[in-house]
Protein backbone atom coordinates (compact mmCIF):
# COMPACT_ATOMS: atom_id res chain seq x y z
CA UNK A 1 12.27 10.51 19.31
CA UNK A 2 14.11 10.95 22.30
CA UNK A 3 17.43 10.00 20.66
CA UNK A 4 16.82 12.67 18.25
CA UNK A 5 16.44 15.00 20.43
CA UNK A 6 20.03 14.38 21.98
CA UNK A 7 21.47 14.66 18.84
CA UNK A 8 20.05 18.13 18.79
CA UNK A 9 21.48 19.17 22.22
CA UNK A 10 24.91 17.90 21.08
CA UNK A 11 24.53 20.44 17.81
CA UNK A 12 23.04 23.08 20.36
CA UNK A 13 26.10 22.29 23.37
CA UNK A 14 28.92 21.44 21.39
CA UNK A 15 28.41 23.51 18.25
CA UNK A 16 30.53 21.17 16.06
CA UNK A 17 29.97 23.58 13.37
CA UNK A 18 31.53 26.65 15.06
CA UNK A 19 34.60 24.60 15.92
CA UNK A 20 34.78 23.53 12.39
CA UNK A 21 33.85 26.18 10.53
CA UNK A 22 33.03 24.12 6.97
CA UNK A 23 30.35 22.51 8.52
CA UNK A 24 28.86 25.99 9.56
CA UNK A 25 28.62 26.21 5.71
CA UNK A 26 25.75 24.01 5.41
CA UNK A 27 23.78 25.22 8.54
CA UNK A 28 23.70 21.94 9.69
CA UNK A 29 21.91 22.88 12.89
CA UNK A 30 18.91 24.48 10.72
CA UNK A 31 18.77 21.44 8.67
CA UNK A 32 18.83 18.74 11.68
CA UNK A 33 16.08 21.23 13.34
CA UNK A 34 14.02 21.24 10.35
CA UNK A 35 14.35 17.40 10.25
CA UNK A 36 13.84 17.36 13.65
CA UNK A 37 10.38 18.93 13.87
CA UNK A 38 9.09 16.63 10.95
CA UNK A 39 10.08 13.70 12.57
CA UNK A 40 7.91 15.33 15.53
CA UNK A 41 5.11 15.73 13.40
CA UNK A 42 4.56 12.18 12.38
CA UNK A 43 5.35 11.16 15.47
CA UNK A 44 2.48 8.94 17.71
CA UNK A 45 4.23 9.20 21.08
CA UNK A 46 4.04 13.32 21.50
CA UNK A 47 2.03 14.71 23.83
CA UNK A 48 1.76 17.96 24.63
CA UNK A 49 1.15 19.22 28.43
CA UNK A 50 -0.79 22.67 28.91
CA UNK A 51 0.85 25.07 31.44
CA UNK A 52 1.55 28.79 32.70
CA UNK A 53 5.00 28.33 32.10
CA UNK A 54 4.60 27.90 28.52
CA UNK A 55 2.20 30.93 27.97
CA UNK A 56 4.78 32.65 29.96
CA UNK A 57 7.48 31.88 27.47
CA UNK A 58 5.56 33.34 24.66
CA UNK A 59 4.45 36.32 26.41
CA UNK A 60 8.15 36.77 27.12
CA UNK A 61 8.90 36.37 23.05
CA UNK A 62 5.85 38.35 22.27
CA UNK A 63 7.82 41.29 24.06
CA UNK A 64 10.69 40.86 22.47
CA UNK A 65 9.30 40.83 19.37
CA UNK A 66 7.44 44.31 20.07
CA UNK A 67 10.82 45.76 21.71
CA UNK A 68 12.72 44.80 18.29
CA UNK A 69 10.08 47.22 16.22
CA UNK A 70 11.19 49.81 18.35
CA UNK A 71 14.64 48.97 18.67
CA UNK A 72 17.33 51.21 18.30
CA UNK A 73 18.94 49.66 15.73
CA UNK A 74 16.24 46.75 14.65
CA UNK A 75 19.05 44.15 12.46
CA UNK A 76 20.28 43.79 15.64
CA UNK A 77 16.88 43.07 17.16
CA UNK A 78 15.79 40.86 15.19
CA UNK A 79 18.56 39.00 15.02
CA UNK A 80 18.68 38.52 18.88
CA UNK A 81 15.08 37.91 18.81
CA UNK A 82 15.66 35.38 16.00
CA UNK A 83 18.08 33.17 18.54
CA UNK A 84 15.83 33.41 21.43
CA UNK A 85 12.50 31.95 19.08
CA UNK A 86 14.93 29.13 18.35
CA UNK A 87 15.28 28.36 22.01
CA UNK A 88 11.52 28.55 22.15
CA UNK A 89 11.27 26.44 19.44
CA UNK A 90 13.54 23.51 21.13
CA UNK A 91 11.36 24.35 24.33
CA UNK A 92 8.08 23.41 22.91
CA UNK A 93 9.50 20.11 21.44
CA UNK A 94 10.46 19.50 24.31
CA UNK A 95 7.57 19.67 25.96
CA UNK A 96 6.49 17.68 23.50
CA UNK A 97 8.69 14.94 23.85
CA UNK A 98 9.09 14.48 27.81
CA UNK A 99 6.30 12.52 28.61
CA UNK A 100 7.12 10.89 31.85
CA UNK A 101 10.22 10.23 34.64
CA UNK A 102 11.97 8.12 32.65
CA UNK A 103 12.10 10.99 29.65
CA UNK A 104 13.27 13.50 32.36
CA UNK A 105 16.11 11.08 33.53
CA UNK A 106 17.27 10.21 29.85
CA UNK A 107 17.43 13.88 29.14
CA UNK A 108 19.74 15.34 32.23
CA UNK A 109 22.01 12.32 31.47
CA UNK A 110 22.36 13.21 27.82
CA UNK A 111 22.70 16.88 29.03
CA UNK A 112 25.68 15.80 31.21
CA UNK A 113 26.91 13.72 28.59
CA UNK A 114 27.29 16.36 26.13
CA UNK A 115 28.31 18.59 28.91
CA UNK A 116 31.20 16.29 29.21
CA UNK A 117 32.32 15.92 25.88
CA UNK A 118 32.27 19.89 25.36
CA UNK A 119 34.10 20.10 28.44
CA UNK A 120 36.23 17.36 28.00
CA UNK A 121 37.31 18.51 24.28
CA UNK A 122 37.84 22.42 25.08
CA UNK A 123 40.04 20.98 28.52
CA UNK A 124 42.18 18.91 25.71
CA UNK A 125 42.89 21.66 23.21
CA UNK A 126 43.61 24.20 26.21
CA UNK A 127 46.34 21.41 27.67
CA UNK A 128 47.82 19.55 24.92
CA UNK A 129 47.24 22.27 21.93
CA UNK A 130 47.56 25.63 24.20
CA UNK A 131 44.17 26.93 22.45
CA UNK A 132 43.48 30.21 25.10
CA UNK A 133 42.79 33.39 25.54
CA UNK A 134 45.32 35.58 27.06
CA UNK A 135 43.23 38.38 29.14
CA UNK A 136 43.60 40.62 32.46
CA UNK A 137 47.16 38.92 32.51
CA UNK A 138 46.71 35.17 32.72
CA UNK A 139 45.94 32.73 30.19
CA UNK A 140 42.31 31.58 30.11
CA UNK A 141 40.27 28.46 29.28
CA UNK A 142 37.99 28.65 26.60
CA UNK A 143 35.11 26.69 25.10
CA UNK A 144 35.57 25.05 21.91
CA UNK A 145 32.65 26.52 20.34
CA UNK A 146 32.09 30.85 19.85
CA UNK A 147 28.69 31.30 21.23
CA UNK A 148 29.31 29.94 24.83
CA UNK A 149 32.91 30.20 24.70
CA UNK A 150 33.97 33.41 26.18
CA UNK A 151 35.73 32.05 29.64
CA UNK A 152 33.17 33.72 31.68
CA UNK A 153 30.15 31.82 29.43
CA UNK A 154 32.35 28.59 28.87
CA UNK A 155 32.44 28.46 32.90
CA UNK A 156 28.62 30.06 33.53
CA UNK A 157 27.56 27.17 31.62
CA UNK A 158 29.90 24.53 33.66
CA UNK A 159 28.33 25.89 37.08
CA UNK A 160 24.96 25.43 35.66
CA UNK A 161 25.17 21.73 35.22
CA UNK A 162 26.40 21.11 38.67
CA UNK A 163 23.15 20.85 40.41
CA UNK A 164 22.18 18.15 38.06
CA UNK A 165 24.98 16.26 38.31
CA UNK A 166 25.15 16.32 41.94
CA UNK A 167 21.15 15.06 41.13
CA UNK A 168 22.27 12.28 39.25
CA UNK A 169 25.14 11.13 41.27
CA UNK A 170 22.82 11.22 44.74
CA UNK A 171 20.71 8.89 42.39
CA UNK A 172 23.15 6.59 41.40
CA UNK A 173 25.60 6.54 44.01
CA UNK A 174 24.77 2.92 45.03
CA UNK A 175 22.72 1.64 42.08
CA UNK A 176 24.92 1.77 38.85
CA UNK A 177 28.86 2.10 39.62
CA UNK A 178 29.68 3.06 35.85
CA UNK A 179 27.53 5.96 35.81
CA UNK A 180 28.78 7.13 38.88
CA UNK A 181 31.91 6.87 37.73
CA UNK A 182 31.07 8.97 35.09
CA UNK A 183 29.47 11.51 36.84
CA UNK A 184 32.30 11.95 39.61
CA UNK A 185 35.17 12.05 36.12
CA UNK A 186 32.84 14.88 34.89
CA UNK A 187 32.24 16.65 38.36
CA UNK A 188 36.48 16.69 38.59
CA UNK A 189 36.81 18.10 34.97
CA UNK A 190 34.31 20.72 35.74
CA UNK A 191 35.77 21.98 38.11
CA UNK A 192 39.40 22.04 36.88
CA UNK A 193 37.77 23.91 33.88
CA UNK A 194 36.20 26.46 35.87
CA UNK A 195 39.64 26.98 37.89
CA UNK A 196 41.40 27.64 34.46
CA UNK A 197 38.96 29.59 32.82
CA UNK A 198 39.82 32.47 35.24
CA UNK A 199 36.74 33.34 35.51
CA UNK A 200 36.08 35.23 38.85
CA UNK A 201 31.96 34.50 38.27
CA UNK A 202 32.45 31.52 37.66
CA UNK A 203 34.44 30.54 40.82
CA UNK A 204 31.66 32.23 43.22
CA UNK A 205 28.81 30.61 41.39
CA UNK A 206 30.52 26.81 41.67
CA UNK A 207 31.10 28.29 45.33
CA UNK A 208 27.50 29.11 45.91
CA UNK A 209 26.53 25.92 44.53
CA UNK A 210 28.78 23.91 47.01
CA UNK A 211 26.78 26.02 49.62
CA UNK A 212 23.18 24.88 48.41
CA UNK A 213 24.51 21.92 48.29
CA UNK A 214 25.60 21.35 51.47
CA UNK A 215 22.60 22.92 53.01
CA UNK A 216 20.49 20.80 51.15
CA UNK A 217 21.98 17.59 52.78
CA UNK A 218 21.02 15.82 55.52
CA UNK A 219 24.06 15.80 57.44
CA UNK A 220 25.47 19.19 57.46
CA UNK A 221 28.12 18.77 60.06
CA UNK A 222 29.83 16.07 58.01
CA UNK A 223 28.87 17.81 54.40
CA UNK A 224 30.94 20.95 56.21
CA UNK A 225 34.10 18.90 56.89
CA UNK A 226 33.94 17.32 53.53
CA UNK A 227 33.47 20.69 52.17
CA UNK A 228 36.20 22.40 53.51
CA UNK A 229 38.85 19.91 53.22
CA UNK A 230 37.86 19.71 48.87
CA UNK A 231 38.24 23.59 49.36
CA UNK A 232 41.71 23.55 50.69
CA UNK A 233 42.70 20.13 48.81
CA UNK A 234 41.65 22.63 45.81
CA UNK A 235 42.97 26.27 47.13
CA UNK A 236 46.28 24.20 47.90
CA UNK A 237 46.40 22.67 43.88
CA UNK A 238 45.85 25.95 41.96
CA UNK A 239 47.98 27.80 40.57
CA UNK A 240 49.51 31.07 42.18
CA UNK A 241 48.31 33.47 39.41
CA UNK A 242 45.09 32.34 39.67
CA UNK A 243 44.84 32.36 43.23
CA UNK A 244 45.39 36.12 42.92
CA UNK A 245 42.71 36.29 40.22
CA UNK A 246 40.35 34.82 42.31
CA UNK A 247 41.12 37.10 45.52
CA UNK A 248 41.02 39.96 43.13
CA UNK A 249 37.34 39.68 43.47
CA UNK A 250 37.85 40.87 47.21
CA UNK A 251 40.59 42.77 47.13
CA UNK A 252 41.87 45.25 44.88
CA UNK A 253 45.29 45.91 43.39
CA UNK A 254 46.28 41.72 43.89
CA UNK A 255 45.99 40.62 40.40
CA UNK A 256 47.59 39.93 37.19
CA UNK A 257 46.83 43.22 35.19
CA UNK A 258 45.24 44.27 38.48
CA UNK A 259 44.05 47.30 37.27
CA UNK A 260 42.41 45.63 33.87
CA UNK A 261 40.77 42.93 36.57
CA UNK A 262 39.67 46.02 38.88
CA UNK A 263 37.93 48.17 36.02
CA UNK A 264 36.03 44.87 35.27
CA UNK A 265 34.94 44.24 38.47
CA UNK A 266 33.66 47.96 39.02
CA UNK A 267 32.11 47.70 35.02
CA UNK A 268 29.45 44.96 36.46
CA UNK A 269 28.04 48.31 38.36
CA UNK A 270 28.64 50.37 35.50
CA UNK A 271 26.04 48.29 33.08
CA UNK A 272 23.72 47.94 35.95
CA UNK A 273 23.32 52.04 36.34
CA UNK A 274 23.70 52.75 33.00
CA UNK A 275 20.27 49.78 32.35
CA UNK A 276 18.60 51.87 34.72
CA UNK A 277 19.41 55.33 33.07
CA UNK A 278 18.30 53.79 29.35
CA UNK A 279 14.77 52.60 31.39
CA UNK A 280 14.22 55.78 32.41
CA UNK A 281 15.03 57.35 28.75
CA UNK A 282 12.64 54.87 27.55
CA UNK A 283 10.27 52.80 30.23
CA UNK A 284 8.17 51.35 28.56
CA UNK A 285 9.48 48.62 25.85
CA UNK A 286 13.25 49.85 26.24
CA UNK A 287 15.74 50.31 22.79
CA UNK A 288 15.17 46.57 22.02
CA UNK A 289 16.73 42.93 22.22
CA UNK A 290 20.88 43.29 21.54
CA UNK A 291 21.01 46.99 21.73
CA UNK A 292 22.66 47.90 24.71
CA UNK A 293 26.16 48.14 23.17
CA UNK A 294 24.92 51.00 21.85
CA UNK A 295 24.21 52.92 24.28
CA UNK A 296 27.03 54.22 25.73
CA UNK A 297 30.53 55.23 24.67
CA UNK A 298 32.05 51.81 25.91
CA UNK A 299 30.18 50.02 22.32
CA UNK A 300 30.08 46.59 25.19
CA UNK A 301 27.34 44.45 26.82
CA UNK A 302 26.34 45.24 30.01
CA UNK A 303 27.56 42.65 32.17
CA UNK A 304 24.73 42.97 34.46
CA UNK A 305 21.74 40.88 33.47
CA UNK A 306 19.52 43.36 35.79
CA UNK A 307 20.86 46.46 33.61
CA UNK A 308 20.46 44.35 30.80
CA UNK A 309 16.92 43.38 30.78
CA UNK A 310 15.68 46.92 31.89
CA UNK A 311 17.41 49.12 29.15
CA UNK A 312 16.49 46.35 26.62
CA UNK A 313 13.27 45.36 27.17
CA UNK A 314 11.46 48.15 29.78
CA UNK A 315 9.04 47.70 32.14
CA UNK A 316 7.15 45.40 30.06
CA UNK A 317 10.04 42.90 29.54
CA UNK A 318 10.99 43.20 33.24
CA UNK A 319 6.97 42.13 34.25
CA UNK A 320 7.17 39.29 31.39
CA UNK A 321 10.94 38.19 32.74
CA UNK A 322 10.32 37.72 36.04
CA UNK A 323 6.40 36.26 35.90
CA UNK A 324 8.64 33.42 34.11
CA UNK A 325 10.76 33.31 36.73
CA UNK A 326 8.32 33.28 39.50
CA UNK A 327 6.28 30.77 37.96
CA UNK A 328 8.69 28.61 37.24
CA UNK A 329 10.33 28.47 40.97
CA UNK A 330 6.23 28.20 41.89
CA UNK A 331 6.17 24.89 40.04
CA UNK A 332 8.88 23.44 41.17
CA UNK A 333 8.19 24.56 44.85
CA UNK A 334 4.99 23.06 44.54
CA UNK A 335 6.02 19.83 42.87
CA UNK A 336 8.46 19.27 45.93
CA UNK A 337 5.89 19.57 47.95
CA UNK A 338 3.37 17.34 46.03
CA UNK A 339 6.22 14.58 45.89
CA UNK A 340 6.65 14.86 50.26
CA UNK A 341 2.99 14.89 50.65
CA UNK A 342 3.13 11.34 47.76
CA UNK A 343 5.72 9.67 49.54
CA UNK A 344 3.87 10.80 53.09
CA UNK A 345 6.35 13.50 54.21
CA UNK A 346 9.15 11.23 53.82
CA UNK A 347 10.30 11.38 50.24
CA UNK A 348 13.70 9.19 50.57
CA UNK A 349 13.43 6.34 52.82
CA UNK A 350 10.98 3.62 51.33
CA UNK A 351 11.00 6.10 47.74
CA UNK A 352 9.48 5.15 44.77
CA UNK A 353 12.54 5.63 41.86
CA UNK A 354 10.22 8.11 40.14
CA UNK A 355 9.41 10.47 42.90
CA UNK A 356 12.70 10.53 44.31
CA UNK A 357 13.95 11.49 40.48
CA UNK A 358 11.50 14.14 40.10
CA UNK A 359 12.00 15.37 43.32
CA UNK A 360 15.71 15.92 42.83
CA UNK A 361 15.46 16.83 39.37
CA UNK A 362 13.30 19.72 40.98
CA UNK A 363 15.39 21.04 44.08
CA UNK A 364 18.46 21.17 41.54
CA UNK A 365 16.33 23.29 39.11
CA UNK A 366 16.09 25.64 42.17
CA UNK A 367 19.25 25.92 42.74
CA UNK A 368 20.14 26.37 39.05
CA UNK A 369 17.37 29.07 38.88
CA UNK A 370 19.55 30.54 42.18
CA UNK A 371 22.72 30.47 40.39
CA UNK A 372 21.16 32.18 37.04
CA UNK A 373 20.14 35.44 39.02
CA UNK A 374 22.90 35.71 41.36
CA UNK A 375 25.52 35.67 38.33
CA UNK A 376 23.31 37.91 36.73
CA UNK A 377 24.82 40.67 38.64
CA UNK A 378 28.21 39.92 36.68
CA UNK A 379 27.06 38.51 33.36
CA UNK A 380 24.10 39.65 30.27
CA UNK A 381 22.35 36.07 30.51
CA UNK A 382 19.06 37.18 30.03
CA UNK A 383 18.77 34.83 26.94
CA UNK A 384 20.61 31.65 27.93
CA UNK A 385 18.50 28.20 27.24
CA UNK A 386 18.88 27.49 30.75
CA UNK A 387 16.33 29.57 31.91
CA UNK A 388 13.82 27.95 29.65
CA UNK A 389 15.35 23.96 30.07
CA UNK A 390 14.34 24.07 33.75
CA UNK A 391 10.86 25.35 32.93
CA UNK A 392 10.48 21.96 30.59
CA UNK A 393 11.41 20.30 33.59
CA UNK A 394 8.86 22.07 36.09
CA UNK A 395 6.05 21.59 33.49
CA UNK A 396 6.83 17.59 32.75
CA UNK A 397 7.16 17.34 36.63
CA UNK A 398 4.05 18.91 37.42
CA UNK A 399 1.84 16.88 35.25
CA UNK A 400 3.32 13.42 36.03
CA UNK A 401 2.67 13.92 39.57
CA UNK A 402 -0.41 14.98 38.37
CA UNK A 403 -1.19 11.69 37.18
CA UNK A 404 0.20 10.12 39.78
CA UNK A 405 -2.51 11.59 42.48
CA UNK A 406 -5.26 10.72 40.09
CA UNK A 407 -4.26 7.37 39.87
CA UNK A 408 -2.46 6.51 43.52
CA UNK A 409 -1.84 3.48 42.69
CA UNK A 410 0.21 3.81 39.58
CA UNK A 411 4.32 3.68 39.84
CA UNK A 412 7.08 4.86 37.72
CA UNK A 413 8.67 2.39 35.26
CA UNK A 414 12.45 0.89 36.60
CA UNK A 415 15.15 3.90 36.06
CA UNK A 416 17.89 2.35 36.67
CA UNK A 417 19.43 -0.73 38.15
CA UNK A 418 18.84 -2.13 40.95
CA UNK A 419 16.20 0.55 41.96
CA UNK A 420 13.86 -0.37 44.18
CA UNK A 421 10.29 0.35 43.65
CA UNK A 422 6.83 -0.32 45.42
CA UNK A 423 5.30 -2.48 42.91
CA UNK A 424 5.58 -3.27 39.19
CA UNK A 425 3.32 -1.27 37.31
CA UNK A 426 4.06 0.96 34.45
């Protein structure tokens, strides 16, 4: 079932059918969902794990669905509404389908899998077939598909992977050499993508990253000299036009079209005040999913995912949003903790596989959650799927561990080669 499910993040990722637009004809992704959840229901192995986060979720679609019947223009609504439920949709079989560590490991490595063949295949037609955008004066990367691949999406959704494949490579970096080498190909074309998206976002979220990162290690002095010299190794390799880009985000008046870059820059403040006029025009459910665009004389998105979930969904989205959000970090803190206290206080010498998985899995869905709201103050992602992919993660977390202090004794099947574990239960 598992295996299914990748296929379904590749359709979800990748979005063959945008990039070729006769398969879009047949719906494909409908179709494969639809098979998808049939397979499910037949299917022995599901299990399905009771949690906050998932009442949360629907509370959180519940409002959406009451903003779109007062919506300003409800088509619109409902058809925002419509994509979110079908995130929900691939959240609950998720939940469904994760049952243990080695379901959790399977699915970030698919995740960066797919991550690197979308990557991978928009970094090939941008190079060899000159497939850009030319905006604010430079020409920009772009994603292969339409839904993700504006360059300041295409690149939101490159910095959101890092922390798991920083994750993956701390867990293989001395157990599986070809999966490491895989990982450190990706974590080079990531960031070359990011650099040529010209995305200014982008940039400071892979930079903020790099930060969490490095505080996160053990040895910061060393992780500080490693991290500068990759900075200036990288400053010293990119190109001049996009150095300016990226300075532009400090100074004004340096960049290509610098006036173009400058008005965008100042616009992120624009859809944040003009969110919090719309809440106060209507507080309570806001004008509904979709419908900021047309608010305002600019007919655009608000590029401020504070603005944008306050004039769309009021005070009662804004409650709903962040409960989610709350909860979620909650879980996570509190599976970190629960790990520590399993492996007693010392969670990597002497680890169990499947602790110190779970336990990494959860400090990089922190730092994802970290990197979600601090772009939010340059981009509308109120309704990206990563939001709800490291809630699946928290829940499946919790409830192993769960498991595992009911039953001390028990220990994570082998992950990977050459892993070492405590004793050879399943």
């Amino acid at each position: 079932m598992i295996y299914l499910v990748a296929i379904y993040m590749f359709f979800f990722i990748f979005r063959p059918f945008e990039y070729w637009p006769i398969l879009g004809e047949y719906r494909i992704e409908r179709v494969y969902m639809l098979f998808l959840l049939s397979a499910l229901c037949f299917w022995q192995g599901k299990k399905y794990f009771p949690h906050t986060i998932n009442r949360l979720v629907l509370l959180f679609f519940a409002v959406m669905a009451a903003s779109t019947a007062w919506a300003l223009h409800v088509d619109v609504a409902y058809e925002a509404t419509f994509e979110f439920f079908k995130l929900m949709v691939f959240f609950f079989v998720l939940v469904l389908t994760l049952r243990d560590e080695r379901d959790l490991k399977f699915f970030i490595l698919a995740y960066l899998g797919i991550m690197s063949i979308y990557v991978g295949k928009s970094a090939w037609e941008f190079f060899v077939h000159d497939r850009h955008v030319f905006r604010m004066g430079i020409r920009r990367m772009v994603g292969v598909d339409t839904t993700y691949g504006d360059p300041n999406s295409f690149a939101a959704s490159i910095a959101y992977s890092l922390p798991f494949l920083w994750a993956m490579l701390r867990l293989y970096w001395r157990d599986n050499p070809w999966i490491r080498t895989a990982l450190i190909g990706y974590g080079v074309l990531a960031a070359v993508a990011v650099v040529f998206t010209g995305s200014r976002s982008g940039m400071l979220i892979c930079l903020l990253f790099l930060v969490l990162a490095w505080w996160e290690s053990a040895r910061r002095f060393a992780g500080l000299i490693v991290l500068a010299g990759a900075l200036v190794l990288g400053w010293h390799y990119t190109p001049e036009d996009l150095k300016y880009r990226f300075l532009s985000t400090f100074y004004k008046g340096v960049a290509p079209a610098a006036a173009a870059a400058d008005t965008s820059a100042e616009g992120r403040l624009d859809g944040l005040f003009h969110g919090i006029q719309i809440f106060f025009e209507n507080p309570v459910m806001g004008v509904g999913p979709g419908n900021f665009p047309y608010t305002w004389e600019r007919a655009m998105s608000s590029h401020n995912l504070y603005g944008q979930l306050l004039g769309e969904l009021g005070a009662v989205g804004f409650i709903a949003f962040f409960l989610l959000v709350w909860t979620i970090y909650r879980t996570h803190r509190r599976n970190r903790l629960r790990i520590d206290e399993l492996q007693g206080g010392d969670s990597m010498a002497g680890y169990d596989p499947g602790l110190r998985l779970m336990r990494l899995l959860s400090v990089a869905s922190v730092q994802t959650l970290i990197l979600l709201l601090f772009n939010g103050n340059f981009g509308h992602n109120l309704y990206r799927y990563n939001w709800l992919w490291i809630g699946v993660i928290a829940i499946v977390t919790a409830h192993v561990l769960g498991g595992r202090i009911q039953n001390p004794g028990a220990r994570s099947r082998k992950l990977y080669p050459g892993a070492r574990s405590q004793n050879s239960e399943t």
